[in-house]
C-alpha atoms as a PDB file:
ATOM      1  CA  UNK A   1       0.000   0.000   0.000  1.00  0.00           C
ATOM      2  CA  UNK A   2       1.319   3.413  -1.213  1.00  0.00           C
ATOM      3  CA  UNK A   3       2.730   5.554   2.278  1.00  0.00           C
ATOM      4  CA  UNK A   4       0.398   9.054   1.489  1.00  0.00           C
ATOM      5  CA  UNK A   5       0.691  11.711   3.925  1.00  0.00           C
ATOM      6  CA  UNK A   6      -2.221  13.822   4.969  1.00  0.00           C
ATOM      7  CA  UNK A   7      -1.939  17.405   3.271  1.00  0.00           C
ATOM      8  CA  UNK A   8      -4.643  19.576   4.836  1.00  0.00           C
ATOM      9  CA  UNK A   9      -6.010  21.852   2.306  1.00  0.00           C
ATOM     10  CA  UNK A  10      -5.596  25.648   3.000  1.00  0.00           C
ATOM     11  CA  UNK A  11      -8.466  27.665   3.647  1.00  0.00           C
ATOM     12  CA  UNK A  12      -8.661  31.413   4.161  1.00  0.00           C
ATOM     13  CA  UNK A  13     -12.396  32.085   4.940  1.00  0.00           C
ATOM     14  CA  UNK A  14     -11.948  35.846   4.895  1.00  0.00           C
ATOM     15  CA  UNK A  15     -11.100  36.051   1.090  1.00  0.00           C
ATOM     16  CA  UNK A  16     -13.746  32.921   0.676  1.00  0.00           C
ATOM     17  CA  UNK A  17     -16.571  35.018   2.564  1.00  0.00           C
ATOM     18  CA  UNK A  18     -15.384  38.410   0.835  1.00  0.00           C
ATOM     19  CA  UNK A  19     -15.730  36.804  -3.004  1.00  0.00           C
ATOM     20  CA  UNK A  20     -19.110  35.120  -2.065  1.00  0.00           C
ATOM     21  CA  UNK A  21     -20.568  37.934  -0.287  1.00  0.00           C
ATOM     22  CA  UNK A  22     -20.779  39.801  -3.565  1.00  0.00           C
ATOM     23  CA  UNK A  23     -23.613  37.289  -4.988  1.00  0.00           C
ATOM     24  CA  UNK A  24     -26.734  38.040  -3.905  1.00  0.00           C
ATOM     25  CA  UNK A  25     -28.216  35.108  -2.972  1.00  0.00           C
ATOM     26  CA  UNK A  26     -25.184  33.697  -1.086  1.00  0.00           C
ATOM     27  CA  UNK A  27     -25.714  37.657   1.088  1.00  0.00           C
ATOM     28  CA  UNK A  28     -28.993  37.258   1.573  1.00  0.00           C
ATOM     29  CA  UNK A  29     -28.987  33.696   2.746  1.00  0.00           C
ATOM     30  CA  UNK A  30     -25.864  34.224   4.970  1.00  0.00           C
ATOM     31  CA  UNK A  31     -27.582  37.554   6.409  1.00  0.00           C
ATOM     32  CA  UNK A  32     -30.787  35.071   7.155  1.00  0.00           C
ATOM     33  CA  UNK A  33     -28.300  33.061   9.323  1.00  0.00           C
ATOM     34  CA  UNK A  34     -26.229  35.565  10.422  1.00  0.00           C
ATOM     35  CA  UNK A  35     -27.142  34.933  14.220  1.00  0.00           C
ATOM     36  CA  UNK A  36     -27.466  31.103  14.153  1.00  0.00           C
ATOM     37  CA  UNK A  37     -23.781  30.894  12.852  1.00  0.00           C
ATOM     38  CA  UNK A  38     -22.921  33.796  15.867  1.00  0.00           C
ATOM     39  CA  UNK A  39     -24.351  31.753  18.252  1.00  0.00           C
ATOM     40  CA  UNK A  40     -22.538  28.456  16.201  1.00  0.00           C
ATOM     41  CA  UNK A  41     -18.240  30.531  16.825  1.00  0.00           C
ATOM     42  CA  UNK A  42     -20.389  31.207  20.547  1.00  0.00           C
ATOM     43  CA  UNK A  43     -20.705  27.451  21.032  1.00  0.00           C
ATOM     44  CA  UNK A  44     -17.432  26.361  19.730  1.00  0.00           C
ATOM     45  CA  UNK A  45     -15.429  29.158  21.416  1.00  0.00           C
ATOM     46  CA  UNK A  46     -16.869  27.808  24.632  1.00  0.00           C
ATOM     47  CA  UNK A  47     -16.179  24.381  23.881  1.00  0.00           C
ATOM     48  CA  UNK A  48     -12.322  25.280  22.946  1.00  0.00           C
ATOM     49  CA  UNK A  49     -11.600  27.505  26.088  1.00  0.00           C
ATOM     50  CA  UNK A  50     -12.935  24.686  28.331  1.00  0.00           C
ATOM     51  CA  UNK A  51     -10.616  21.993  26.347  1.00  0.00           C
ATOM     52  CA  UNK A  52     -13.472  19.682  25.169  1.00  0.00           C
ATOM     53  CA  UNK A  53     -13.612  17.334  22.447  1.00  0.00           C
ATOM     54  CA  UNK A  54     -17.298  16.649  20.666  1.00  0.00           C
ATOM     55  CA  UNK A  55     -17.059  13.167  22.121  1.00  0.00           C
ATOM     56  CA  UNK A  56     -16.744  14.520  25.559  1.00  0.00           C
ATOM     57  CA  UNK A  57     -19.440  17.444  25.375  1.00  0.00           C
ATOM     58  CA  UNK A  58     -21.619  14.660  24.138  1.00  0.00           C
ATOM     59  CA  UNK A  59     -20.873  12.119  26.963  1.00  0.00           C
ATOM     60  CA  UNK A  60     -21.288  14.906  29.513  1.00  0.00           C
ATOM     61  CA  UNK A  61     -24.584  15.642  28.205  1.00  0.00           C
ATOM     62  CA  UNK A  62     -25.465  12.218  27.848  1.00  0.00           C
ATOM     63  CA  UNK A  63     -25.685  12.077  23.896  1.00  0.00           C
ATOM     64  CA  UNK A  64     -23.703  11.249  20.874  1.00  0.00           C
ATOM     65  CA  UNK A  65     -21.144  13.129  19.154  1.00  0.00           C
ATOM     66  CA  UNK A  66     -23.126  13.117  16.245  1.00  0.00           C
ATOM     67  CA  UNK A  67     -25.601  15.081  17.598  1.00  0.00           C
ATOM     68  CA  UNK A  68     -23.387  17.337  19.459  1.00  0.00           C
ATOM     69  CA  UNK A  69     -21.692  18.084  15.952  1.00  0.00           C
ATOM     70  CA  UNK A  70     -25.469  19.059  14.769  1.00  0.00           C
ATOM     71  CA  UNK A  71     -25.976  21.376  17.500  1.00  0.00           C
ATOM     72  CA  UNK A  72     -22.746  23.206  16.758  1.00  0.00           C
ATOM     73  CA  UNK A  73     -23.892  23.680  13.300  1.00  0.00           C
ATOM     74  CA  UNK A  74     -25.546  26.751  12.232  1.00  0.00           C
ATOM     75  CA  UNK A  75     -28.985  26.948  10.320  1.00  0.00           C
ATOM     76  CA  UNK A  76     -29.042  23.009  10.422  1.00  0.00           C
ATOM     77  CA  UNK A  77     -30.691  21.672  13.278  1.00  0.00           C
ATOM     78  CA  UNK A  78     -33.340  23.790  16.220  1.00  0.00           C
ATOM     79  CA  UNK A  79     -32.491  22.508  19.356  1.00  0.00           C
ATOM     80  CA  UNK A  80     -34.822  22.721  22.439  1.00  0.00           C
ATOM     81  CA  UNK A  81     -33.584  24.909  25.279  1.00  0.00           C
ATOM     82  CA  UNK A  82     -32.882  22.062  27.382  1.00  0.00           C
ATOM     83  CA  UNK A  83     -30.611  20.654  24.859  1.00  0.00           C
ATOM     84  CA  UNK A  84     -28.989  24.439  24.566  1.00  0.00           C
ATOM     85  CA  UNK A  85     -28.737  24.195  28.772  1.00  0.00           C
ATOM     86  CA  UNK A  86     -27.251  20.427  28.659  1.00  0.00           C
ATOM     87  CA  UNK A  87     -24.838  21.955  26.145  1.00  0.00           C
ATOM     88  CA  UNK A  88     -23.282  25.318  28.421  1.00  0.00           C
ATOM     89  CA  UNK A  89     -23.136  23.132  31.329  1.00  0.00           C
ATOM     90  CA  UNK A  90     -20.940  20.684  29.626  1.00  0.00           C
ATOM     91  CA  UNK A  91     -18.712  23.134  28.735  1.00  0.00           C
ATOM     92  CA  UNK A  92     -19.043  25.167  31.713  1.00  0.00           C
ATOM     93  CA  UNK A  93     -21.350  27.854  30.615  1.00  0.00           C
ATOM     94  CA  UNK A  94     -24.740  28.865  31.739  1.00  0.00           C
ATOM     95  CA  UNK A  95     -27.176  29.609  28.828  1.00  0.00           C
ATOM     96  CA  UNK A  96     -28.706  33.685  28.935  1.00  0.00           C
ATOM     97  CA  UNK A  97     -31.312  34.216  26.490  1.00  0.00           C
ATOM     98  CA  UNK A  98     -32.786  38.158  25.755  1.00  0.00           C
ATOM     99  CA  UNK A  99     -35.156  39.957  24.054  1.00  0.00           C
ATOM    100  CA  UNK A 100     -33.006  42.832  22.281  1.00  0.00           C
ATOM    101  CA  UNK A 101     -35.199  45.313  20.811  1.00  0.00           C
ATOM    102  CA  UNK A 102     -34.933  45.463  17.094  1.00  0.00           C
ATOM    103  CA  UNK A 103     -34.049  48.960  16.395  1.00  0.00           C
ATOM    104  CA  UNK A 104     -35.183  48.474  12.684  1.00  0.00           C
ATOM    105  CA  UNK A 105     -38.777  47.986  13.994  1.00  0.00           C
ATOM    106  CA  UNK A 106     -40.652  50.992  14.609  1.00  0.00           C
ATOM    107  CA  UNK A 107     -43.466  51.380  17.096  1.00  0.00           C
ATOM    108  CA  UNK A 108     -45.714  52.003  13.944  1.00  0.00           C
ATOM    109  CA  UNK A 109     -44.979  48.545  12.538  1.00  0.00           C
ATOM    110  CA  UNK A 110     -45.016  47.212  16.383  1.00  0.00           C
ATOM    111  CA  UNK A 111     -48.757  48.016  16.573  1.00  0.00           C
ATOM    112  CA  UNK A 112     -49.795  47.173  12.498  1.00  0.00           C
ATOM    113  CA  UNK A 113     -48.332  43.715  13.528  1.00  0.00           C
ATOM    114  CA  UNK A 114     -50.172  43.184  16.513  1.00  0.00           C
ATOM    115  CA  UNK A 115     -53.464  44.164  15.009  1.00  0.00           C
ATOM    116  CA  UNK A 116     -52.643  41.281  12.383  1.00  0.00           C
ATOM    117  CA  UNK A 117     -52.298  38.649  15.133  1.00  0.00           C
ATOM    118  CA  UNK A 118     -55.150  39.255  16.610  1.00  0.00           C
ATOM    119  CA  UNK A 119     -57.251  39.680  13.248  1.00  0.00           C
END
């Protein structure tokens, strides 16, 4: 059998997200997601500073790596908040959600939405 050496494949996601960027779909799709893959560099940030592996998040939450490796991927997969709670624990976090007022929204379009939800 022939001796081949792993070569990892350079990736510079700057210049990658720069040159896609410019399409409009790939913007406006990535904008959609924008938070999800925040909260995704949130998640694996946390992981990394506490020194975990996937297999041991997942063990400490009392899952499989597999589905650890879902949670940690953006726009793929809606976990439950106890799944997002399981998840900071493992890797010594506590989960804070908020309500940030969107300041695109205007009071105006506040109230025309609530008069269409209750019809």
């Amino acid at each position: 059998m022939a001796d081949v050496k792993y070569k990892p494949v350079s990736h510079d996601h700057e210049a990658f997200l720069k040159k896609a960027l410019k399409r409009k779909e790939f913007r406006e799709a990535y904008e959609n997601l924008e938070e999800e893959y925040r909260f995704a560099r949130e998640m694996l940030a946390a992981r990394s500073r506490f020194g975990l592996t996937q297999e041991a998040v997942a063990e400490l939450m009392g899952t499989t790596k597999s589905a650890v490796s879902r949670l940690e991927a953006a726009g793929k997969h809606a976990p439950s908040l106890t799944t997002l709670k399981k998840y900071a624990q493992a890797v010594g976090c506590r989960l804070e959600i908020k309500l940030v007022p969107d300041s695109r929204v205007t009071k105006r379009s506040t109230r025309s939405a609530k008069k269409q939800a209750a019809g």
